[in-house]
C-alpha atoms as a PDB file:
ATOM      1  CA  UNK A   1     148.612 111.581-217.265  1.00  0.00           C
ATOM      2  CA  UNK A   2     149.258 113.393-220.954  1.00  0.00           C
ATOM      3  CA  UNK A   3     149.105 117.374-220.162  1.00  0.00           C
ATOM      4  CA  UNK A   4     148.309 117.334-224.228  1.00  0.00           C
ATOM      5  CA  UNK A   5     144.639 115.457-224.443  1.00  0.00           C
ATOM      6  CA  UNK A   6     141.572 116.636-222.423  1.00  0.00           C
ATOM      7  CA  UNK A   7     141.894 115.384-218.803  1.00  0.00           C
ATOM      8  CA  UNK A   8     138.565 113.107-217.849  1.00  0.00           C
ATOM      9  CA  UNK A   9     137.379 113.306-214.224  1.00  0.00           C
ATOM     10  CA  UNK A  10     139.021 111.289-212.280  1.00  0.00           C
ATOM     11  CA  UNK A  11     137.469 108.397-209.706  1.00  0.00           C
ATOM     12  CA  UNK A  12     138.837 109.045-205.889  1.00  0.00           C
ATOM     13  CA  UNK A  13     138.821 107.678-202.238  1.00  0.00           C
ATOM     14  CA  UNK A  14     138.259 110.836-199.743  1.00  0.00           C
ATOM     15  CA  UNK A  15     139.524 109.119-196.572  1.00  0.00           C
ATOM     16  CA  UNK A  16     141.123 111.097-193.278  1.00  0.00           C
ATOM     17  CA  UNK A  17     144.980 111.441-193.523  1.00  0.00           C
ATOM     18  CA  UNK A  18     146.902 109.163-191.532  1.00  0.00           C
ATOM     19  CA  UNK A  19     150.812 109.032-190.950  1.00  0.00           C
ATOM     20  CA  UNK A  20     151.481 106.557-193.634  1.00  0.00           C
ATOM     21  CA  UNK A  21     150.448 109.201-196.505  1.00  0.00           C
ATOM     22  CA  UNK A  22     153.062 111.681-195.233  1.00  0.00           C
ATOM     23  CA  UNK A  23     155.377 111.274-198.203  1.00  0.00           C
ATOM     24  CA  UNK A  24     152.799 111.532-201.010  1.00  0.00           C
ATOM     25  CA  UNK A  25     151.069 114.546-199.281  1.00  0.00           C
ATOM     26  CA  UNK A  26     154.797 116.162-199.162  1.00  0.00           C
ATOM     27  CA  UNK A  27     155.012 115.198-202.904  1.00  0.00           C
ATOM     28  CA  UNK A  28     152.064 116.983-203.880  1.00  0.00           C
ATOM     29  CA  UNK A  29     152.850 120.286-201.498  1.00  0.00           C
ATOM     30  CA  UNK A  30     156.170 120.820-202.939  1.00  0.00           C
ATOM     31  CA  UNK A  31     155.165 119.956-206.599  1.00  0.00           C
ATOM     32  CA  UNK A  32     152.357 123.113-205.756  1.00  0.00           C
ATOM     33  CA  UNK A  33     153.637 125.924-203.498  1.00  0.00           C
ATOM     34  CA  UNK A  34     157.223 127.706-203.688  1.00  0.00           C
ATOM     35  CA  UNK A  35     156.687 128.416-200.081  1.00  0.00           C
ATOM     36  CA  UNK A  36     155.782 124.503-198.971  1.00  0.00           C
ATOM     37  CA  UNK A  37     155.198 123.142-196.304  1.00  0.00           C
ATOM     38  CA  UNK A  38     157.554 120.769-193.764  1.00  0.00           C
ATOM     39  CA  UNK A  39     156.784 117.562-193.056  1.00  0.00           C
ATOM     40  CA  UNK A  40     157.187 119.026-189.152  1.00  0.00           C
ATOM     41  CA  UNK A  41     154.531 121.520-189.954  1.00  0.00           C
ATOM     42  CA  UNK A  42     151.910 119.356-191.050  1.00  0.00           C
ATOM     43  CA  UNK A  43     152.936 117.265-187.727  1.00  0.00           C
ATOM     44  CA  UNK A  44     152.534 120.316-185.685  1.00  0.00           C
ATOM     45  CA  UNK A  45     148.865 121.035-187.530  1.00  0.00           C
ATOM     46  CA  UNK A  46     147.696 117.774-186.844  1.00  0.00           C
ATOM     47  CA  UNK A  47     148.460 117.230-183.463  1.00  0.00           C
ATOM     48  CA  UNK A  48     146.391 120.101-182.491  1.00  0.00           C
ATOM     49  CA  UNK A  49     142.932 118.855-181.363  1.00  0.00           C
ATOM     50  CA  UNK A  50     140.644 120.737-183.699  1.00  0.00           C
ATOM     51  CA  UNK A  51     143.119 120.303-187.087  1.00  0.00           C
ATOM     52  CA  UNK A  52     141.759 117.615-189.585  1.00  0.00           C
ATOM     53  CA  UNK A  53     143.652 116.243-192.453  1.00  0.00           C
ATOM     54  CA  UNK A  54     141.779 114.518-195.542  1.00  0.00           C
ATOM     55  CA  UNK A  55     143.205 112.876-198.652  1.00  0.00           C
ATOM     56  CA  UNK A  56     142.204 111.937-202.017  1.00  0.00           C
ATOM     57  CA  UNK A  57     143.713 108.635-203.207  1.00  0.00           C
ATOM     58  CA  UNK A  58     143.429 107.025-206.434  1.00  0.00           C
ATOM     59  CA  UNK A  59     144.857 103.863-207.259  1.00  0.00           C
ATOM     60  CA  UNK A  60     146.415 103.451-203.325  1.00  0.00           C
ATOM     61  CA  UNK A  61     148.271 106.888-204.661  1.00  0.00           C
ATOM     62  CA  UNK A  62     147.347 109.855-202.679  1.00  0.00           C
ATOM     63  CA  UNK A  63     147.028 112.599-205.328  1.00  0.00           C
ATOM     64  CA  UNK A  64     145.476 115.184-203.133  1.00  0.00           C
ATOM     65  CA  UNK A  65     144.925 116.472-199.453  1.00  0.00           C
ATOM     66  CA  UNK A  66     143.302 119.168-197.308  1.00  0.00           C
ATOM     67  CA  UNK A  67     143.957 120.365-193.826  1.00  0.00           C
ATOM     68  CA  UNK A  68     141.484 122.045-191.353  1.00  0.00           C
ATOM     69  CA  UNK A  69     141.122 123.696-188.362  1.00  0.00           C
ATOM     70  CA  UNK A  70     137.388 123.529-186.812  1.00  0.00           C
ATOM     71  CA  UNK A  71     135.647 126.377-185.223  1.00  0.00           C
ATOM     72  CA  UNK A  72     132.818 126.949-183.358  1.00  0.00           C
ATOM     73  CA  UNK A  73     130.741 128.547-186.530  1.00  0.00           C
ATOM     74  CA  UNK A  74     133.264 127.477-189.361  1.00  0.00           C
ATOM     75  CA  UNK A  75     135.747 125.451-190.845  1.00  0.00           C
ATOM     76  CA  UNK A  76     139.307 127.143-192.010  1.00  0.00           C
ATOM     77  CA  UNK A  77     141.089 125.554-195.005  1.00  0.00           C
ATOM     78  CA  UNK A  78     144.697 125.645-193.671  1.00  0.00           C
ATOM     79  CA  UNK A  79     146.354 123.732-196.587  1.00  0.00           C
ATOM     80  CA  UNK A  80     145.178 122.497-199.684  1.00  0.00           C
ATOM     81  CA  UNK A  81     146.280 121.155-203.158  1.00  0.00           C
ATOM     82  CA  UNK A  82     145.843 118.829-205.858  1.00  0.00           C
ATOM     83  CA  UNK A  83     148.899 116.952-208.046  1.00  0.00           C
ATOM     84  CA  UNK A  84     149.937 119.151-210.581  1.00  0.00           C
ATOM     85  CA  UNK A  85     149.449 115.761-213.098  1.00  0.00           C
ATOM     86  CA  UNK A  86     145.624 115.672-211.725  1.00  0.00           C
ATOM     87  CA  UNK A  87     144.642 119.212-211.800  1.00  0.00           C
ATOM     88  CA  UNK A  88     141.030 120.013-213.082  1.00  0.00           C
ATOM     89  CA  UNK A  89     140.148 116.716-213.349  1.00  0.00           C
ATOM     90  CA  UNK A  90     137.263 117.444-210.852  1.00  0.00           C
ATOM     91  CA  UNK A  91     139.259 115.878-207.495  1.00  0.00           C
ATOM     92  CA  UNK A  92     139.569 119.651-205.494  1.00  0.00           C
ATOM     93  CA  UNK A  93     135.681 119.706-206.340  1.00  0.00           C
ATOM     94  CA  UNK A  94     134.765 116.786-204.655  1.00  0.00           C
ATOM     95  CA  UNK A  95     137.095 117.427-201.674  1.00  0.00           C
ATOM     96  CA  UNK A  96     135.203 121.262-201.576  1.00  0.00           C
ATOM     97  CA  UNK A  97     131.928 119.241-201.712  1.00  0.00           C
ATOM     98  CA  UNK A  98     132.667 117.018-198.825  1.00  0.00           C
ATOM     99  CA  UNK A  99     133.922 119.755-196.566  1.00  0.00           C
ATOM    100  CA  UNK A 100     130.813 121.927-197.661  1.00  0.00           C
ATOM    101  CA  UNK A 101     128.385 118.674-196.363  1.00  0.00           C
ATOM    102  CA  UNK A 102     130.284 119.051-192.892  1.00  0.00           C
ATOM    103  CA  UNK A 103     129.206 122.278-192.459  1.00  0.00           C
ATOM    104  CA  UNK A 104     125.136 121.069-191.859  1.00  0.00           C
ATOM    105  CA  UNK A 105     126.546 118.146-189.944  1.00  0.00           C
ATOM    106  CA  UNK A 106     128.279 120.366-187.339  1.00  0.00           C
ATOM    107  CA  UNK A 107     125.899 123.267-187.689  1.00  0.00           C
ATOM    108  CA  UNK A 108     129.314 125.686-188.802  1.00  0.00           C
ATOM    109  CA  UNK A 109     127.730 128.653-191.009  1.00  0.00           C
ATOM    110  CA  UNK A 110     130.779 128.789-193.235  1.00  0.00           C
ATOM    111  CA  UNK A 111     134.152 128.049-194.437  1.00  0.00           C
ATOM    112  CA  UNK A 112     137.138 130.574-194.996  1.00  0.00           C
ATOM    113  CA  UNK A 113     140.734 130.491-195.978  1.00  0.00           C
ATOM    114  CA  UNK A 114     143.430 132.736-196.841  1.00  0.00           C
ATOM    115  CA  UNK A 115     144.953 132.643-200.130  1.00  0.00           C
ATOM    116  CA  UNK A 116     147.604 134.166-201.685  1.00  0.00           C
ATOM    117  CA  UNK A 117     147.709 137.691-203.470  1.00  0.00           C
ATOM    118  CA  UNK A 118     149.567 135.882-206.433  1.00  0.00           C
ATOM    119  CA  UNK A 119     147.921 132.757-206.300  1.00  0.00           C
ATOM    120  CA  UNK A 120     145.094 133.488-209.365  1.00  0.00           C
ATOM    121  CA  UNK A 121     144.699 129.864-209.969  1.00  0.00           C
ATOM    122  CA  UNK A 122     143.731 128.824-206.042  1.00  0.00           C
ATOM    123  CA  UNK A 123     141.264 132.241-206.139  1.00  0.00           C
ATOM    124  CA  UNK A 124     139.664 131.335-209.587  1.00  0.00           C
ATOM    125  CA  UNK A 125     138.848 127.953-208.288  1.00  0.00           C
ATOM    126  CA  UNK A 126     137.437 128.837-205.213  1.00  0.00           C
ATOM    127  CA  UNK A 127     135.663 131.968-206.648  1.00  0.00           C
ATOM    128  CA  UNK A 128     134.040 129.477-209.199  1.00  0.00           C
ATOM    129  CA  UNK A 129     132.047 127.804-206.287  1.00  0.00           C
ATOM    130  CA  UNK A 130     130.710 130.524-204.767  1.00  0.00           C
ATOM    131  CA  UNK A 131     133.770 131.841-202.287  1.00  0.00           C
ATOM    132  CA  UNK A 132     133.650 135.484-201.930  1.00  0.00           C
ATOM    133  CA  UNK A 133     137.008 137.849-201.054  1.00  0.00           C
ATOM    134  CA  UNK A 134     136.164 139.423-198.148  1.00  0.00           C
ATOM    135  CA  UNK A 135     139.025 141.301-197.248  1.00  0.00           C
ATOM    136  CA  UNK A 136     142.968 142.077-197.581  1.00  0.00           C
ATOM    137  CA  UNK A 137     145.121 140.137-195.091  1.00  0.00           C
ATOM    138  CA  UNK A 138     148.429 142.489-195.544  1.00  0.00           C
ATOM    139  CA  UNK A 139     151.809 141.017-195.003  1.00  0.00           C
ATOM    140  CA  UNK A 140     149.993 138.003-194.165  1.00  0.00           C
ATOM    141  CA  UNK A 141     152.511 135.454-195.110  1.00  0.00           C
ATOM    142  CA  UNK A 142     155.505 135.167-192.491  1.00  0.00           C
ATOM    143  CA  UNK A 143     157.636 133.512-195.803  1.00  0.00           C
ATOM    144  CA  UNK A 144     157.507 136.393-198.416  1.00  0.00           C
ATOM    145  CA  UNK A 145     155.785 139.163-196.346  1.00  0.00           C
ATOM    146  CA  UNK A 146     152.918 138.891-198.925  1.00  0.00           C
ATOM    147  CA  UNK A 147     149.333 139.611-198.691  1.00  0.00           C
ATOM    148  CA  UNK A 148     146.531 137.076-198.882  1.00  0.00           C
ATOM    149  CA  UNK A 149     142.767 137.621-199.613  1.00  0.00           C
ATOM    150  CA  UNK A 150     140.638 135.994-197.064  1.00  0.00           C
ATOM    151  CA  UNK A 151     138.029 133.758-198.889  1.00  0.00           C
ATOM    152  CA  UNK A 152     134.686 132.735-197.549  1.00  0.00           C
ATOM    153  CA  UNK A 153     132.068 130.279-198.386  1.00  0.00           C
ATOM    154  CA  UNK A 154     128.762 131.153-196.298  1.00  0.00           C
ATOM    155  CA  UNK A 155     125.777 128.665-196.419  1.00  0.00           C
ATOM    156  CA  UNK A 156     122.608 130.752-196.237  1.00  0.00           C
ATOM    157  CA  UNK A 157     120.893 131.133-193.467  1.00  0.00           C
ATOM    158  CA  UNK A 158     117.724 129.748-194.455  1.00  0.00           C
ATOM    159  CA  UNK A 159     119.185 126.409-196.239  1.00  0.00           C
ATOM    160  CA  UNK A 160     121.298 125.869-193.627  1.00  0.00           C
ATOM    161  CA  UNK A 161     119.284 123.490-191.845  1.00  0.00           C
ATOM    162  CA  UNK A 162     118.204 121.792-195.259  1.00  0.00           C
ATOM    163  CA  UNK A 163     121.792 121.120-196.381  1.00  0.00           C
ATOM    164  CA  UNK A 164     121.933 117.125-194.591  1.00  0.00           C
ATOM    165  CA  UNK A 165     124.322 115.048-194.867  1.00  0.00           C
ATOM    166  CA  UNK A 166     122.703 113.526-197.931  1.00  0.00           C
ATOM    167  CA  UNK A 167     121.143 116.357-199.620  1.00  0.00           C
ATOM    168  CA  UNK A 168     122.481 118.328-202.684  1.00  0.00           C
ATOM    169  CA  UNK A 169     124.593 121.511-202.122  1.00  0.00           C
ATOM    170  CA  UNK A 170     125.826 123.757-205.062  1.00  0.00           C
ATOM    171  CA  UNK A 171     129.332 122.020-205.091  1.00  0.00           C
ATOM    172  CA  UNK A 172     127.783 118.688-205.471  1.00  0.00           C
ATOM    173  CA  UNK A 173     125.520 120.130-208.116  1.00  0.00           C
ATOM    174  CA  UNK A 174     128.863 120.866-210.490  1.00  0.00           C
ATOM    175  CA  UNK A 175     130.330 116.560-209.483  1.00  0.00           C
ATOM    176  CA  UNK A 176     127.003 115.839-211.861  1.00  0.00           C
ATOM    177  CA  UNK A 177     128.656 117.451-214.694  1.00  0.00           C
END
């Protein structure tokens, strides 16, 4: 894709990860994070029962993934990142939208991650659909020794039983634009 034009949204596949995308997904984690991920620590994730992996292909080319522990009242983001070439073309939106529908499916109240002190980009994008910083996590990172802002997404209590499968959330309201 040109960096120099306007990038268009573009059309994906959300699909769970499986252990043929392992080389794209490492693609896209070192292209994004100076502190990346091994290809043995994604293993290690996602052999642990409650850890779910999800890509975004395009073109059989994965372009984007998530990973996921599940809780008992929420979801934690444990990885996540777009290809720098398909950045704010709307793809991390409509992976946030489809993890945001599993929260009425599973009856989880929210969905919270840790993000970087430096990383402004990650906490703009999350702070633009409705993530709050709810608190300092110092010396968080075992890499650098640096802090992270936990991030949460809560669905209110009294929509929380609305928000089906098939109904409209406030991520999927933005996927209309």
């Amino acid at each position: 894709m040109s960096t120099g034009r306007a990038k268009e949204k573009v059309r994906i596949h959300i699909r769970w990860m499986i252990r043929r995308d392992m080389a794209e997904v490492l693609a896209t984690e070192l292209a994004s994070f100076d502190h990346a991920w091994t290809e043995d620590d994604f293993l290690r994730c996602l052999r642990q029962r409650n850890c779910i992996g999800m890509v975004a292909e395009t073109d059989d080319r994965v372009i984007g993934f998530m990973i996921y522990e599940l809780h008992r009242s929420r979801l934690h983001i444990l990885n996540f990142a777009v290809h720098p070439e398909y950045r704010r073309t709307g793809i991390g939106r409509q992976m946030l939208g489809k993890l945001v529908n599993k929260l009425s499916t599973h009856r989880r109240q929210k969905i919270t991650l840790a993000v970087r002190e430096s990383n402004l980009d990650a906490q703009m994008f999350f702070r633009q659909y409705d993530f709050k910083a709810t608190r300092v996590l110092r010396k968080y990172y075992e890499d650098s020794g640096e802090d992270a802002f936990q991030m949460e997404f809560r669905v209110e209590e009294e929509h929380a039983e609305e928000m089906g499968e098939g109904s409209v959330n406030r991520i999927a309201q933005y996927e209309e634009n």
